[in-house]
N, C-alpha and C. Protein backbone atom coordinates (compact mmCIF):
# COMPACT_ATOMS: atom_id res chain seq x y z
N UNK A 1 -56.55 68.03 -75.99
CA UNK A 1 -55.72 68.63 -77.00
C UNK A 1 -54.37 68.98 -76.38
N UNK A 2 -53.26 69.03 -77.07
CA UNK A 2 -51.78 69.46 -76.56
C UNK A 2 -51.33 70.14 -77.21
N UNK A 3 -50.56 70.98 -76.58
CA UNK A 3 -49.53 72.16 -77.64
C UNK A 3 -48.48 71.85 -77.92
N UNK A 4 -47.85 71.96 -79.33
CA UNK A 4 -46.59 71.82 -79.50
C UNK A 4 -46.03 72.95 -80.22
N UNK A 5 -44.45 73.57 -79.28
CA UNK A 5 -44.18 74.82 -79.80
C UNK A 5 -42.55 73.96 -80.18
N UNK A 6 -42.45 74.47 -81.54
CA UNK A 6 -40.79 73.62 -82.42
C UNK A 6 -40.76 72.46 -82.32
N UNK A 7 -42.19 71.64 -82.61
CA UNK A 7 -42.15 70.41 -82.92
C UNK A 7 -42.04 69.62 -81.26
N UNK A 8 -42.06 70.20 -80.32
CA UNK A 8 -41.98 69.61 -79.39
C UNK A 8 -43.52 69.79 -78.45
N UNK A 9 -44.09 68.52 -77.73
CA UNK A 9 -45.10 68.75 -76.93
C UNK A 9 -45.10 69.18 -75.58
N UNK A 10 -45.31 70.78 -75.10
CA UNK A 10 -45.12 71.42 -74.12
C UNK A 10 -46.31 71.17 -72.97
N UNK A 11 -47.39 71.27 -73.30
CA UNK A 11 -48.71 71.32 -72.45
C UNK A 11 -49.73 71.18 -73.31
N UNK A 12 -51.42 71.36 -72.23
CA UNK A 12 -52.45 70.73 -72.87
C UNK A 12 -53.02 72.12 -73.22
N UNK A 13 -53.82 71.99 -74.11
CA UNK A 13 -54.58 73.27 -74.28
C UNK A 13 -55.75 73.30 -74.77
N UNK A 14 -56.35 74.30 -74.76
CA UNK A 14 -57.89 74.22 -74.87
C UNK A 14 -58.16 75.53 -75.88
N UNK A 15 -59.27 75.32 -76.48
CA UNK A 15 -59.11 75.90 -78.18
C UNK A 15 -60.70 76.64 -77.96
N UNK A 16 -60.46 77.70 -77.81
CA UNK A 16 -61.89 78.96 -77.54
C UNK A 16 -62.10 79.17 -79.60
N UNK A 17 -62.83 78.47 -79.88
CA UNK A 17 -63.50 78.77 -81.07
C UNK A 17 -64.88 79.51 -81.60
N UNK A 18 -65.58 79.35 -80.12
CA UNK A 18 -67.48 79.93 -80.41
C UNK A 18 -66.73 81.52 -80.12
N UNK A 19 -67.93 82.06 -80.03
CA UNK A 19 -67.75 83.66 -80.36
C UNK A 19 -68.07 83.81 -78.60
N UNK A 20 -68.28 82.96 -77.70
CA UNK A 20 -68.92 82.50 -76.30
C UNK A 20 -67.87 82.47 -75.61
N UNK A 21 -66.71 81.47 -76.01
CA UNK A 21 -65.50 80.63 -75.85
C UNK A 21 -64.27 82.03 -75.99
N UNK A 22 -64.65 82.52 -76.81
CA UNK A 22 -63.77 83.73 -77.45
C UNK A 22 -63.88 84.86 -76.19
N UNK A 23 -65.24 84.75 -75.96
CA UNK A 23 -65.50 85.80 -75.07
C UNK A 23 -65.29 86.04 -73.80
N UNK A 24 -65.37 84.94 -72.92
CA UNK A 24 -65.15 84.44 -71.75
C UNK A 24 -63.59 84.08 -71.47
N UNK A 25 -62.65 82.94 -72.51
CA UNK A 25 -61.50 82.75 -72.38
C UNK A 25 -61.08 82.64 -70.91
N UNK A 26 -60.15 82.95 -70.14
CA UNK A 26 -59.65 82.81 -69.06
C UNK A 26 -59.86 84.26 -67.84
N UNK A 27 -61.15 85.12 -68.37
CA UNK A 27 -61.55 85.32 -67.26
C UNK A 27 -62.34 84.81 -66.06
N UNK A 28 -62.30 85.59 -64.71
CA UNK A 28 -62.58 85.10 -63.56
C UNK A 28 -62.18 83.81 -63.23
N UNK A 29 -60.72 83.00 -63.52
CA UNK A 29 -60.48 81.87 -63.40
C UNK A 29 -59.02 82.17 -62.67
N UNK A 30 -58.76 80.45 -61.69
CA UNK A 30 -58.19 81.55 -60.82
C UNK A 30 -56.80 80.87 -61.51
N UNK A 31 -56.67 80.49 -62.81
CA UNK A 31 -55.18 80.10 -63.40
C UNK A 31 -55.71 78.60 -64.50
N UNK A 32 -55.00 78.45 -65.19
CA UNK A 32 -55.17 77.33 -66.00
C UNK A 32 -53.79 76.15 -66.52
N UNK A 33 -54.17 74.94 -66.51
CA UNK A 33 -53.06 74.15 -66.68
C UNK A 33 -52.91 74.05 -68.16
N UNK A 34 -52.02 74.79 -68.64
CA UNK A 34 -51.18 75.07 -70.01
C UNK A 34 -51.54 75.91 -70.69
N UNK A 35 -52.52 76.01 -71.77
CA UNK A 35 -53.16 77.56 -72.41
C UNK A 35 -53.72 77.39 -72.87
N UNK A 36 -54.33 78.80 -73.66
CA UNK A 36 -55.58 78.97 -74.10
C UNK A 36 -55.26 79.51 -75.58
N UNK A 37 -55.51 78.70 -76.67
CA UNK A 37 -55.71 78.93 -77.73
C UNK A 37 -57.14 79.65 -78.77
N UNK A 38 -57.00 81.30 -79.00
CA UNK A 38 -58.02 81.62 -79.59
C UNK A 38 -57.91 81.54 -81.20
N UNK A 39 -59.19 81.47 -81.80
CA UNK A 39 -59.10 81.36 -83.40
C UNK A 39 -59.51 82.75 -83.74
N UNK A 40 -58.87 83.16 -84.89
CA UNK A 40 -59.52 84.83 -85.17
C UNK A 40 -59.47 85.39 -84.54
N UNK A 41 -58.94 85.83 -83.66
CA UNK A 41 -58.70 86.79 -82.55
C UNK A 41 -57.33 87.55 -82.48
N UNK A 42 -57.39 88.57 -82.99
CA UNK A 42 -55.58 89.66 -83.03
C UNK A 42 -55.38 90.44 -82.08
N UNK A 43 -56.19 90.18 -81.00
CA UNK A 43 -55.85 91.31 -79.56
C UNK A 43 -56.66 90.87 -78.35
N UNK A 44 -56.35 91.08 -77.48
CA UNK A 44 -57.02 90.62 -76.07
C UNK A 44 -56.83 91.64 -75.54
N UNK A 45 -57.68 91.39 -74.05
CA UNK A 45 -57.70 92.32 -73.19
C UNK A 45 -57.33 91.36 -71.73
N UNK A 46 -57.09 91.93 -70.43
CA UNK A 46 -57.20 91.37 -69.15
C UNK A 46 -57.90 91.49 -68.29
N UNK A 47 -59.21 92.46 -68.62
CA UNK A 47 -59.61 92.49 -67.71
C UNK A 47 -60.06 91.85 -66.96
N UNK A 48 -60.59 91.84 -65.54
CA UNK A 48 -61.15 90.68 -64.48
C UNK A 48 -60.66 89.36 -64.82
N UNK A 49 -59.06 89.43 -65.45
CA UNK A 49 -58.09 88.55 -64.85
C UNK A 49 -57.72 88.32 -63.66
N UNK A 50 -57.28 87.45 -62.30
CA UNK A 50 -57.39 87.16 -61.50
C UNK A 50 -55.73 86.91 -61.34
N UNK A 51 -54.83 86.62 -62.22
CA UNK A 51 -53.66 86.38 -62.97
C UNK A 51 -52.60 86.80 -63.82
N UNK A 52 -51.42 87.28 -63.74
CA UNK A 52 -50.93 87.49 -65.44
C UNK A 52 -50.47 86.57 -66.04
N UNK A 53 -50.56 86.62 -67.60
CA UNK A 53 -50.42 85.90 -68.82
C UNK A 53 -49.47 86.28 -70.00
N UNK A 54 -48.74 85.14 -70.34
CA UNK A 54 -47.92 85.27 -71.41
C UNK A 54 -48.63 85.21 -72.14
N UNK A 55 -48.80 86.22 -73.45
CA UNK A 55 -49.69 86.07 -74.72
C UNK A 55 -48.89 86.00 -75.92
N UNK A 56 -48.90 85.17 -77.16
CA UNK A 56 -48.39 85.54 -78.16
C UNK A 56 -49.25 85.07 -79.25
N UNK A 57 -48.75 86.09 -80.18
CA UNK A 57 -49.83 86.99 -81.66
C UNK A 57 -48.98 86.11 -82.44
N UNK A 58 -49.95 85.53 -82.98
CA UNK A 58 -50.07 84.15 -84.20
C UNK A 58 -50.00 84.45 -85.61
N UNK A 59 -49.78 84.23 -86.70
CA UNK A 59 -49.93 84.30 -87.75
C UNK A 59 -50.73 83.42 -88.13
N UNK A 60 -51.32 83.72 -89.53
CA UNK A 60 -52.12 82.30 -90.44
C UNK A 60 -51.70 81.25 -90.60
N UNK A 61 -50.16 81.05 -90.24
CA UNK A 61 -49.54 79.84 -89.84
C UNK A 61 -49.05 79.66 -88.86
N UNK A 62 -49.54 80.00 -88.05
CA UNK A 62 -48.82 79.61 -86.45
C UNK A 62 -47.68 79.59 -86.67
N UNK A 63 -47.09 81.09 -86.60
CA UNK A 63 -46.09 81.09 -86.48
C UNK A 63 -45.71 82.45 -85.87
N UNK A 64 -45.21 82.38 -84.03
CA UNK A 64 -45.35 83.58 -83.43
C UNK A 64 -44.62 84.79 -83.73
N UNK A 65 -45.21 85.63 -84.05
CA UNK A 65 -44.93 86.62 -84.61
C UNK A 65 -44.41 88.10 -83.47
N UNK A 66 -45.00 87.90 -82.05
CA UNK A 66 -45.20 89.03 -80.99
C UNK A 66 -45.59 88.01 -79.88
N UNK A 67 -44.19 88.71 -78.49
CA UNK A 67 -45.10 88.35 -77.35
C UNK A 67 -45.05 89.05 -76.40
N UNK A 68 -45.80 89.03 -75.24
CA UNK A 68 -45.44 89.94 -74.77
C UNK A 68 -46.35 88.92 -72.79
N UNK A 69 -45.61 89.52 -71.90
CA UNK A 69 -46.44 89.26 -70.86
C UNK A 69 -47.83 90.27 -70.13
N UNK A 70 -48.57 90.15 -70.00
CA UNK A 70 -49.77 90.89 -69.09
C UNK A 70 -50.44 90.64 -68.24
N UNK A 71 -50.23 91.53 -67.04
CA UNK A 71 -50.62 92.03 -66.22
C UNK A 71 -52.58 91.88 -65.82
N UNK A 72 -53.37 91.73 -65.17
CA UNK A 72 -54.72 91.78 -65.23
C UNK A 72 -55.17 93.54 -65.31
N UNK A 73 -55.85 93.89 -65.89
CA UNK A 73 -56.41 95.02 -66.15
C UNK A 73 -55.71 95.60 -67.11
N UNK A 74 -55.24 94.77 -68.48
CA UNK A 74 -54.69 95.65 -69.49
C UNK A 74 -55.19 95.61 -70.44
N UNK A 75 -54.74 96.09 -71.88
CA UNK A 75 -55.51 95.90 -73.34
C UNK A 75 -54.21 95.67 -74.24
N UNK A 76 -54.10 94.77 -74.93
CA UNK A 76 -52.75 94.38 -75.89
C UNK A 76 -53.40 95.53 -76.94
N UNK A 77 -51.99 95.91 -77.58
CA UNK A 77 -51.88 96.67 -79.11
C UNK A 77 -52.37 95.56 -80.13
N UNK A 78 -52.29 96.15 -81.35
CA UNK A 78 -52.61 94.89 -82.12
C UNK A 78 -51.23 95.33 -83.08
N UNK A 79 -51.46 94.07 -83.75
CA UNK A 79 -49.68 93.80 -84.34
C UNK A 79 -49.78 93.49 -85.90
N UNK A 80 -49.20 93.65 -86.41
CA UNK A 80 -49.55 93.70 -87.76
C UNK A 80 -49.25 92.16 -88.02
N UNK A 81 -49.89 91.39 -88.72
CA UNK A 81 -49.79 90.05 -89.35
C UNK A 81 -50.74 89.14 -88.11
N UNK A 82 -50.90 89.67 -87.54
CA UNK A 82 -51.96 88.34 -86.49
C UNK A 82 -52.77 87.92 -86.72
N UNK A 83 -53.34 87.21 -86.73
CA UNK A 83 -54.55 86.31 -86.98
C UNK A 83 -55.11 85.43 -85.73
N UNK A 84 -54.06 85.22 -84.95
CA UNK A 84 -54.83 84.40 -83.59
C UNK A 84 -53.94 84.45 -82.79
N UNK A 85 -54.51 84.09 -81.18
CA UNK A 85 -53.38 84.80 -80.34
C UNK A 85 -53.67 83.18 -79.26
N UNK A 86 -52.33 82.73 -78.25
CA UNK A 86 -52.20 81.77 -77.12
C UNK A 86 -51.80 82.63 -76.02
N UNK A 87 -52.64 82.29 -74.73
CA UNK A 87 -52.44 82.58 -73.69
C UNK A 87 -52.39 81.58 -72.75
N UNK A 88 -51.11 82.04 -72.33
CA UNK A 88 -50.80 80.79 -70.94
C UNK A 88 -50.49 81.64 -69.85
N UNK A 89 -50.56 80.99 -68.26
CA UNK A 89 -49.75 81.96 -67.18
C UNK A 89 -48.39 82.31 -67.40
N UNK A 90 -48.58 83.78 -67.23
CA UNK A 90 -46.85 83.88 -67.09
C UNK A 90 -45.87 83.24 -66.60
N UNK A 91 -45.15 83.60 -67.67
CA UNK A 91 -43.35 82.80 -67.31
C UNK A 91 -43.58 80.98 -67.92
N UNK A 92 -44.89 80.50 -68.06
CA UNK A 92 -44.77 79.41 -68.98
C UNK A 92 -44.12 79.42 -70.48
N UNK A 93 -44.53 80.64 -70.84
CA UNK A 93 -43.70 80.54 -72.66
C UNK A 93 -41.89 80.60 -72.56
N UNK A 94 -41.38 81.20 -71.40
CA UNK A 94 -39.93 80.77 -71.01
C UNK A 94 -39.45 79.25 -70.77
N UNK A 95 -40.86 78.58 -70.02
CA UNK A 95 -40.31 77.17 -69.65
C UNK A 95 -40.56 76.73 -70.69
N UNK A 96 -41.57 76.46 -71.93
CA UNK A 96 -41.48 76.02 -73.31
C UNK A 96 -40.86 76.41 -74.34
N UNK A 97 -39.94 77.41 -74.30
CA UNK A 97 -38.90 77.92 -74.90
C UNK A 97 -39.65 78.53 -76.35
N UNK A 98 -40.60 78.86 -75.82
CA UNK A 98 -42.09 79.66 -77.24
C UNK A 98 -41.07 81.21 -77.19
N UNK A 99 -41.42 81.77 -78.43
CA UNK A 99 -40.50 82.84 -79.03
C UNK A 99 -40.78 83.23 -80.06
N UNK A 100 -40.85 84.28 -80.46
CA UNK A 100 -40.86 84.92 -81.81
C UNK A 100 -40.01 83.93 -82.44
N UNK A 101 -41.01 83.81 -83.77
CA UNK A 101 -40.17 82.71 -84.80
C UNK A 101 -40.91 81.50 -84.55
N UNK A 102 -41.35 81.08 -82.92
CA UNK A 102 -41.39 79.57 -83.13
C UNK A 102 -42.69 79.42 -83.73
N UNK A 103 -42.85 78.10 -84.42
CA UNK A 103 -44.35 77.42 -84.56
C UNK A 103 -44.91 76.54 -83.91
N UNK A 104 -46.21 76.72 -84.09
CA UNK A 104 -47.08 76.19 -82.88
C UNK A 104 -48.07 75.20 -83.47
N UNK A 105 -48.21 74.20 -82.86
CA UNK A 105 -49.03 73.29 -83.39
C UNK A 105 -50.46 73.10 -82.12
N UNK A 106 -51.37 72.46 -82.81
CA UNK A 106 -52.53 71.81 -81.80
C UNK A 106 -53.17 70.45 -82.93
N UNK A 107 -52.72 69.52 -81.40
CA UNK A 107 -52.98 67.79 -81.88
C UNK A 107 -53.79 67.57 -80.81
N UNK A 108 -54.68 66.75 -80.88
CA UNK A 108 -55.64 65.55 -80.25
C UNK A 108 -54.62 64.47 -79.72
């Protein structure tokens, strides 16, 4: 799968959909190549992150609404309008130029 943030294809990503997938996400891992896309999910946490992560809070249309970077051992606020949230290593959503406003796609 690949991400595309403003119509453009940035990196590959991987799509945590089970309630398993949801749960686990990118702990105890020691970094990941591009990000992690959750479904239904309006808040994360870091703990027994190994890493920090750029996260940003999704709307029903992928369309980022909040971002913010974190640290391992934190808990995000929750944000009004979210519906699903992407996590990549920090300082990647700068090199894909991802931003409040942009939209986000996931293609095969």
């Amino acid at each position: 799968m690949r991400l595309w943030v403003d119509n453009v294809d940035v990196a590959p990503v991987e799509i945590a959909s089970s309630s398993w997938q949801k749960m686990k996400g990118l702990l105890r891992r020691d970094g990941i190549d591009g990000a992690m896309y959750f479904e239904n999910v309006p808040s994360v946490h870091t703990f027994f992150m190994r890493f920090a992560i750029d996260v940003a809070y999704l709307g029903g249309d992928l369309v980022v609404r909040h971002v913010q970077t974190m640290k391992p051992w934190r808990v995000s606020g929750k944000h009004r309008g979210v519906r699903h949230v992407l996590e990549a290593p920090a300082g990647s959503f700068g090199k894909w130029n991802l931003r409040v406003g942009s939209k986000i796609e996931v293609h095969s």
